[in-house]
Protein backbone atom coordinates (compact mmCIF):
# COMPACT_ATOMS: atom_id res chain seq x y z
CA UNK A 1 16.47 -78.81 -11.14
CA UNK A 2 17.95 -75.82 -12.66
CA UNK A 3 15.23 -75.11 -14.77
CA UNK A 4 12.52 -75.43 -11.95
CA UNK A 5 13.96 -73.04 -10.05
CA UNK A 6 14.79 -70.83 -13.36
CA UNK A 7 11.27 -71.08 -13.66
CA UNK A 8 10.00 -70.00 -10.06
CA UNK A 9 12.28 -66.69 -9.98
CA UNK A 10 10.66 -65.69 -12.85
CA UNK A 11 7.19 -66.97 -11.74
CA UNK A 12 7.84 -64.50 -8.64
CA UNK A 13 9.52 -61.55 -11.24
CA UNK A 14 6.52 -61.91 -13.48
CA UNK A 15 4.26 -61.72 -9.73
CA UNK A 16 5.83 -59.19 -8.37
CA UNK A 17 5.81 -56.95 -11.58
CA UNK A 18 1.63 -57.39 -11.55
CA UNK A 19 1.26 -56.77 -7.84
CA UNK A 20 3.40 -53.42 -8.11
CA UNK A 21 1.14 -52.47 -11.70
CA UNK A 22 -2.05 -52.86 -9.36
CA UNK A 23 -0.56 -51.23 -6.53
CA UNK A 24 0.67 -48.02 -8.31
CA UNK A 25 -2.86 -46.27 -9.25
CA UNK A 26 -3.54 -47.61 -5.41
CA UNK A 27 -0.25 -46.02 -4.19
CA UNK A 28 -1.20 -43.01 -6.37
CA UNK A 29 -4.69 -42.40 -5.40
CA UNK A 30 -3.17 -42.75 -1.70
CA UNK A 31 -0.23 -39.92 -1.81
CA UNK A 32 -2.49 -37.65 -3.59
CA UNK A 33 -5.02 -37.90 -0.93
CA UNK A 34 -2.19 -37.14 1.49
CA UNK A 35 -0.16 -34.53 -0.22
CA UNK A 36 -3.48 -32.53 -2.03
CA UNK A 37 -4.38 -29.21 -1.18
CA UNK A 38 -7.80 -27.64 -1.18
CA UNK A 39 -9.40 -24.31 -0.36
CA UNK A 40 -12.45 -22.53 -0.89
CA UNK A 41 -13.00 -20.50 -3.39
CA UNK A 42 -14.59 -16.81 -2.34
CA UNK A 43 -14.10 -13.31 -3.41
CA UNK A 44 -10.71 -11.82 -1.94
CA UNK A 45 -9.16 -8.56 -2.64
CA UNK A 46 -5.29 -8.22 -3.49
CA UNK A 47 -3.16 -5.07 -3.56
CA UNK A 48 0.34 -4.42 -4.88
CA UNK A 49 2.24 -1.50 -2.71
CA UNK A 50 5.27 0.33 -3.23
CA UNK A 51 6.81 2.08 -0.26
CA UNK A 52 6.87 6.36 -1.27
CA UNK A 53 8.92 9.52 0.78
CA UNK A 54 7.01 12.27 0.51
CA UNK A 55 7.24 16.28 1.21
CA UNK A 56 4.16 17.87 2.26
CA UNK A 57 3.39 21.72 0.37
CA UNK A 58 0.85 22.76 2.88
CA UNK A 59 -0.87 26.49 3.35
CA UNK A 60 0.41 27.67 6.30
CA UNK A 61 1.26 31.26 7.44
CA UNK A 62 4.76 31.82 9.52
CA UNK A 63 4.30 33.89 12.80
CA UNK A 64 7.15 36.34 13.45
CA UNK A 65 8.14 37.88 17.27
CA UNK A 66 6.92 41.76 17.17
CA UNK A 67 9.60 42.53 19.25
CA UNK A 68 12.64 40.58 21.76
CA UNK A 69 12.11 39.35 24.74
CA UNK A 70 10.54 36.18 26.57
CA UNK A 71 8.38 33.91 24.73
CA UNK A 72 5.56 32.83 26.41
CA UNK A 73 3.20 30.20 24.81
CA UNK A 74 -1.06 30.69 25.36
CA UNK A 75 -2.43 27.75 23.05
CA UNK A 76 -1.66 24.22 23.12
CA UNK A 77 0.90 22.76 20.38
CA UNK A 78 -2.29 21.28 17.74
CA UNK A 79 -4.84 23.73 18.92
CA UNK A 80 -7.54 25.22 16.50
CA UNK A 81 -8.05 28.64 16.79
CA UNK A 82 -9.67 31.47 15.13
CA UNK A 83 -8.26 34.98 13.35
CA UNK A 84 -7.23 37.52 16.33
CA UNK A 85 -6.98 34.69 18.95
CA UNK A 86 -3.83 35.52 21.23
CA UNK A 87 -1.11 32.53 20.88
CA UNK A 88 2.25 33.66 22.20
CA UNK A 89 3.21 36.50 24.25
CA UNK A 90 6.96 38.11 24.19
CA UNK A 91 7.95 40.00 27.85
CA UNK A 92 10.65 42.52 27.97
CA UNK A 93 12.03 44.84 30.34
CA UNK A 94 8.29 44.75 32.37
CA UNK A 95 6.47 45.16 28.42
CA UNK A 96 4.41 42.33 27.20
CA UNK A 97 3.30 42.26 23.74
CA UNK A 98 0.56 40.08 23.15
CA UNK A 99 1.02 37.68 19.77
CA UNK A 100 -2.50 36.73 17.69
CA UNK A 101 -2.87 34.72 15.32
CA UNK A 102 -3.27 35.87 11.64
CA UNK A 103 -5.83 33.37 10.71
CA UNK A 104 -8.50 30.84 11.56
CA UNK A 105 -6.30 27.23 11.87
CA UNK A 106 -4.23 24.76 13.61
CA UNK A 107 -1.14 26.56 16.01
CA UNK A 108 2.21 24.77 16.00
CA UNK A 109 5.32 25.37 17.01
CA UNK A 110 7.74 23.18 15.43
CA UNK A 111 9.46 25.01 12.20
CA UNK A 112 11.47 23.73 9.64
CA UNK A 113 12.19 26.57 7.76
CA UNK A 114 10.18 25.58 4.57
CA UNK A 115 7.47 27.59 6.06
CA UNK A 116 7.82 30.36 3.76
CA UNK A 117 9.20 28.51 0.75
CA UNK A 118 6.40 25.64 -0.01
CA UNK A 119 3.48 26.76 -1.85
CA UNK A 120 0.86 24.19 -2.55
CA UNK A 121 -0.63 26.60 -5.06
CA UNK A 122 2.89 26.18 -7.43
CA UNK A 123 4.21 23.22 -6.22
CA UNK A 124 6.53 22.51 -8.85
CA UNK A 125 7.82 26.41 -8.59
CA UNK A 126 10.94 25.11 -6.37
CA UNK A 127 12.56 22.44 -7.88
CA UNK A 128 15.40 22.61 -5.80
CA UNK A 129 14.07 21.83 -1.63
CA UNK A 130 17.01 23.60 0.75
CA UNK A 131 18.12 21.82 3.63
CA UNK A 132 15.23 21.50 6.52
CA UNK A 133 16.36 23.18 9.95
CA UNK A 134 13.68 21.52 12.32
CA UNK A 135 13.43 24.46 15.13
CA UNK A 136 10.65 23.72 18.19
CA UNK A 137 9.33 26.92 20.16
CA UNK A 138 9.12 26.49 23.80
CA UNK A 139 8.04 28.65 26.74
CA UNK A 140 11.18 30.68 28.05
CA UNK A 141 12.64 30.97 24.58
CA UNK A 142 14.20 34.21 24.34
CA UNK A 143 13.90 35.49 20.63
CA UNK A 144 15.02 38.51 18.87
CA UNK A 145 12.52 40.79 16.99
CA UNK A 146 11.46 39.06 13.56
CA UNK A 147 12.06 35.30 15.03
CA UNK A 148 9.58 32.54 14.00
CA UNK A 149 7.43 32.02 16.51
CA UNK A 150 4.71 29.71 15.23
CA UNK A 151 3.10 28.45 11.66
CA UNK A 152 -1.06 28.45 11.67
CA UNK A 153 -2.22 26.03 9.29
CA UNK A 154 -5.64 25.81 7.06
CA UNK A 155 -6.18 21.84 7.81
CA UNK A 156 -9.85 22.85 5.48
CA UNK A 157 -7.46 23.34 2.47
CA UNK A 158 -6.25 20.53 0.12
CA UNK A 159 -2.37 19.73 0.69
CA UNK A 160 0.17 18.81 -2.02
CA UNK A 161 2.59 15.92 -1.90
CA UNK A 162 5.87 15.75 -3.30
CA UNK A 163 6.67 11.65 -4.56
CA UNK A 164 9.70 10.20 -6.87
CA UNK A 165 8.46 6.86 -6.97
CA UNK A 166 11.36 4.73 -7.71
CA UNK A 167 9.71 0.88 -8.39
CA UNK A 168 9.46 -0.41 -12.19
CA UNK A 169 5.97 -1.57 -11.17
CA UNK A 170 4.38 2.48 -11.51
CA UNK A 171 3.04 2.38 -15.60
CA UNK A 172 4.00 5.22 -17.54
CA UNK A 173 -0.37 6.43 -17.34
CA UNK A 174 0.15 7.02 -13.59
CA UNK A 175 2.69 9.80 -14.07
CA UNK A 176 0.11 11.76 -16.34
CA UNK A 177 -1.94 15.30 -14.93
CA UNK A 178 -5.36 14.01 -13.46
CA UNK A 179 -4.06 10.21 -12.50
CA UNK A 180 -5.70 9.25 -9.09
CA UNK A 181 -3.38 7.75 -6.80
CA UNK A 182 -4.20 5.90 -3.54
CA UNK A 183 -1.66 6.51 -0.29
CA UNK A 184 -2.34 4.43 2.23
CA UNK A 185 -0.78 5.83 5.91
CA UNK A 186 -1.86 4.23 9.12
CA UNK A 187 -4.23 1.58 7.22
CA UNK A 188 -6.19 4.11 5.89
CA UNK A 189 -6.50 5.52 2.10
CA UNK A 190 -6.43 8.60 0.79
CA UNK A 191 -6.84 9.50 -2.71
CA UNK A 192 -4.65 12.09 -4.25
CA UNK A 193 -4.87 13.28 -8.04
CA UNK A 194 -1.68 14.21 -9.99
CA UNK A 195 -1.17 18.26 -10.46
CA UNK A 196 2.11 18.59 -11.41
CA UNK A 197 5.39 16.71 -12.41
CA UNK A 198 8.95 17.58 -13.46
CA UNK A 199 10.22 15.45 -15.85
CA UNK A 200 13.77 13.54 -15.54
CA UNK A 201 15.80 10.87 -14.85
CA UNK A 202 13.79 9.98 -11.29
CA UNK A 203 10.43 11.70 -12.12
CA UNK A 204 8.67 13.73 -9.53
CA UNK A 205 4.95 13.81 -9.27
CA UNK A 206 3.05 16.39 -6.74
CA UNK A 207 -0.10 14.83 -5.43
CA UNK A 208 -3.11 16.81 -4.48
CA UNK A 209 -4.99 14.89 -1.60
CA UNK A 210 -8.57 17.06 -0.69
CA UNK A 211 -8.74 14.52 2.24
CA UNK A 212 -5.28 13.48 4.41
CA UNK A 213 -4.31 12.17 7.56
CA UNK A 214 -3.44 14.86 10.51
CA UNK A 215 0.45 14.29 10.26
CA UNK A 216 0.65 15.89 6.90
CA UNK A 217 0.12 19.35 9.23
CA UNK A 218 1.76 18.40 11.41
CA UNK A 219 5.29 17.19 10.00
CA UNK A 220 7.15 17.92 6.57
CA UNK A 221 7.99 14.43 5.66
CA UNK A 222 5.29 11.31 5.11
CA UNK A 223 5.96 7.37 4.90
CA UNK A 224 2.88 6.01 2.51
CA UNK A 225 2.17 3.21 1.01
CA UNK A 226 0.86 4.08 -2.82
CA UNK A 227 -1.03 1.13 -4.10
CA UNK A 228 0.01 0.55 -8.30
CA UNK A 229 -1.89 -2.53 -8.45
CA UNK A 230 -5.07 -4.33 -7.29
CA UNK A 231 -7.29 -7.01 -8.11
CA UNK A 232 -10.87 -8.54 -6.70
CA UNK A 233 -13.14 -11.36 -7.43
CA UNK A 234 -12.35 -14.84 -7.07
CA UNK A 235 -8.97 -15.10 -6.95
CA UNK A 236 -6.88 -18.07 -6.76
CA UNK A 237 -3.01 -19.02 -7.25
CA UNK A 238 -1.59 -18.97 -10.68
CA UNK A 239 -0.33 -22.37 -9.93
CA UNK A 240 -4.28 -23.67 -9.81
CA UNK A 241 -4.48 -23.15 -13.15
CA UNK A 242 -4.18 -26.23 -15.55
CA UNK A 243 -4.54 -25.98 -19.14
CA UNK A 244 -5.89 -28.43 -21.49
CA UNK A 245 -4.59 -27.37 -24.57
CA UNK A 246 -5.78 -23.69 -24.78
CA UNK A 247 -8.72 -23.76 -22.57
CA UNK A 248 -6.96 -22.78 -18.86
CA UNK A 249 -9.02 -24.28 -16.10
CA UNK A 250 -9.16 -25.61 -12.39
CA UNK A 251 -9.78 -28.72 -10.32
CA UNK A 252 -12.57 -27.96 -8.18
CA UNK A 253 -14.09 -30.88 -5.30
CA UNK A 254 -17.64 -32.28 -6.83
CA UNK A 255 -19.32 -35.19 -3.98
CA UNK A 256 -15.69 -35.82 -2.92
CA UNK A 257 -13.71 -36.07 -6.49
CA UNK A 258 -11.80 -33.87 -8.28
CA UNK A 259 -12.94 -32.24 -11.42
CA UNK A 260 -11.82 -30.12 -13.76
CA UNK A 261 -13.52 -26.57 -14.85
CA UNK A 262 -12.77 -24.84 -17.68
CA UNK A 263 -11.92 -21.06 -16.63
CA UNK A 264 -11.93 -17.55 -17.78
CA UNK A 265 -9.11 -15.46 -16.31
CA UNK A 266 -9.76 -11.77 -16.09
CA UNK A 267 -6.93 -10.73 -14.69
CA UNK A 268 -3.60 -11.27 -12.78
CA UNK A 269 -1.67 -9.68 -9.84
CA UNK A 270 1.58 -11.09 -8.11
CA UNK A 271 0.90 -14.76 -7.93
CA UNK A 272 -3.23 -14.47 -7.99
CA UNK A 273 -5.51 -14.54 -10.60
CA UNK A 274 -9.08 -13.45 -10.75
CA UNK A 275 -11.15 -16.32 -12.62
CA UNK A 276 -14.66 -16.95 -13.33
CA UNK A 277 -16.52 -19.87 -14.88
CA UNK A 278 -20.15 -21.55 -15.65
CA UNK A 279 -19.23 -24.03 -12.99
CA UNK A 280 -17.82 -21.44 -10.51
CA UNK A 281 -19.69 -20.80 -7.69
CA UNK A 282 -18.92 -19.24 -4.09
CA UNK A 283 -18.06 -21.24 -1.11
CA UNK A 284 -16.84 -24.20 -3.64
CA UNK A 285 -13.45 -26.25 -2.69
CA UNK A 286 -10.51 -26.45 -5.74
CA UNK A 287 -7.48 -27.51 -5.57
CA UNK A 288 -4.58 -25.56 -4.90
CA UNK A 289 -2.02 -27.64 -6.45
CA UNK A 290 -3.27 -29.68 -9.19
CA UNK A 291 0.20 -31.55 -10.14
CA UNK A 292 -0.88 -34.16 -7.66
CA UNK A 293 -4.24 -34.84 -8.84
CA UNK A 294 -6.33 -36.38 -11.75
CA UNK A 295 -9.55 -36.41 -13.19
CA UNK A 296 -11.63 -38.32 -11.49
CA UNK A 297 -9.28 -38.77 -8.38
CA UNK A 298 -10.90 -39.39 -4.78
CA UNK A 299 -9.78 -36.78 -2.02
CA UNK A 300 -11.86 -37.85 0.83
């Protein structure tokens, strides 16, 4: 009796063991079909951005009161205008002296008392910037003779930005006279090439930009994005990538299997590679995380 039932536990054992050796590849198959992720491939363009302060040299011209008195103001803050167009007027004892302005360019009267100090033409003449002293001109100011009244800016001439990019990710090349740099401010880029730098501890660079956005006349300090990385093509996760031996490859979707493509990668940025292959083609699915998936294996 003992024996027949010794024998039917491991009758069932020995069953149970075969039914859960069939069931595994079944089990498998199943949970990578549920846990599998696919997308499809296409070109995509990836950017790496480090966050920069920046001073703006500018060529601007200060306007000084010709005498004391009143201020009163006869352009718009912003305002184009040419050489010899009255801006300002200054009213004293019944005597009004009519102000003009030195040059063709953009009026404004906010000040910071850099004016005078900032030359775009030697930017890398100051090395030392003094305090700013933001000053804004309004009508009924009453000023003494020799008072800033106004700064008229070129906005057709280049401007110079002053940078001390502080990220590890900015290669030694991008420091060098001539290096382009792209800022981006507002979403938009600007290109700005290297002109100057003084040398140190926290490196400065001065950045010409012949194009820039219309806050560089108007304040003294930018926010910009400066791009020190980017990378196009068809660009998937690093974590796609599965190697068999030294040939790197991915899993790509072929009538509703997976299977694998050898790769070639041509280059990397933060977690995405840019690949291409003989069996590579646009609007193709691959898998995005290949750990749960064989050769061969279903995923419809």
């Amino acid at each position: 009796m003992q024996k027949s039932r010794l024998s039917h536990v491991l009758l069932a054992v020995l069953g149970s063991a075969v039914a859960i050796w069939f069931l595994i590849p079944v089990v498998f198959s199943y949970a990578s079909r549920q846990l599998v992720q696919t997308a499809i491939l296409h070109p995509q363009y990836e950017r790496c951005s480090v966050t920069l302060q920046a001073l703006v040299f500018r060529d601007e011209t200060l306007v000084r009161a010709p005498a004391p008195g009143c201020l009163g103001l006869l352009v718009s803050d912003g305002e184009r205008v040419s050489k010899g167009t009255p801006i300002a007027k200054i009213k004293d004892a019944g005597i009004e002296r009519i102000i003009v302005s030195p040059r063709a360019g953009v009026v404004y009267f906010n000040l910071d008392g850099l004016e005078e100090m900032l030359s775009p033409d030697r930017p890398d003449a100051l090395r030392t910037i003094p305090g700013v002293k933001p000053l804004r001109r309004s009508a009924g100011d009453v000023l003494c003779k020799g008072d800033p009244v106004a700064r008229v800016v070129d906005n057709l001439d280049p401007v110079v930005l002053r940078v001390t990019p502080e990220s590890a990710a900015v290669t030694p090349e991008r420091y060098e006279p001539g290096a382009m740099w792209i800022l981006c401010v507002d979403r938009q880029d600007y290109r700005g090439r290297v002109v100057a730098s003084l040398p140190g501890e926290e490196a400065t660079l001065f950045l010409r930009l012949e194009r820039y956005p219309d806050c560089c006349l108007r304040e003294r300090f930018l926010t910009c994005q400066a791009v020190v990385g980017e990378l196009d093509g068809l660009l998937v996760p690093r974590s796609a990538i599965i190697c068999r031996g030294e040939q790197e490859g991915i899993f790509v979707v072929y009538k509703g299997s997976s299977q694998w493509v050898p790769v070639e990668i041509l280059g990397q940025l933060n977690d995405k590679v840019s690949i291409k292959g003989a069996g590579l083609s646009e609007g193709i699915n691959y898998v995005v995380n290949p750990r749960w998936v064989k050769e061969g294996a279903m995923l419809r």
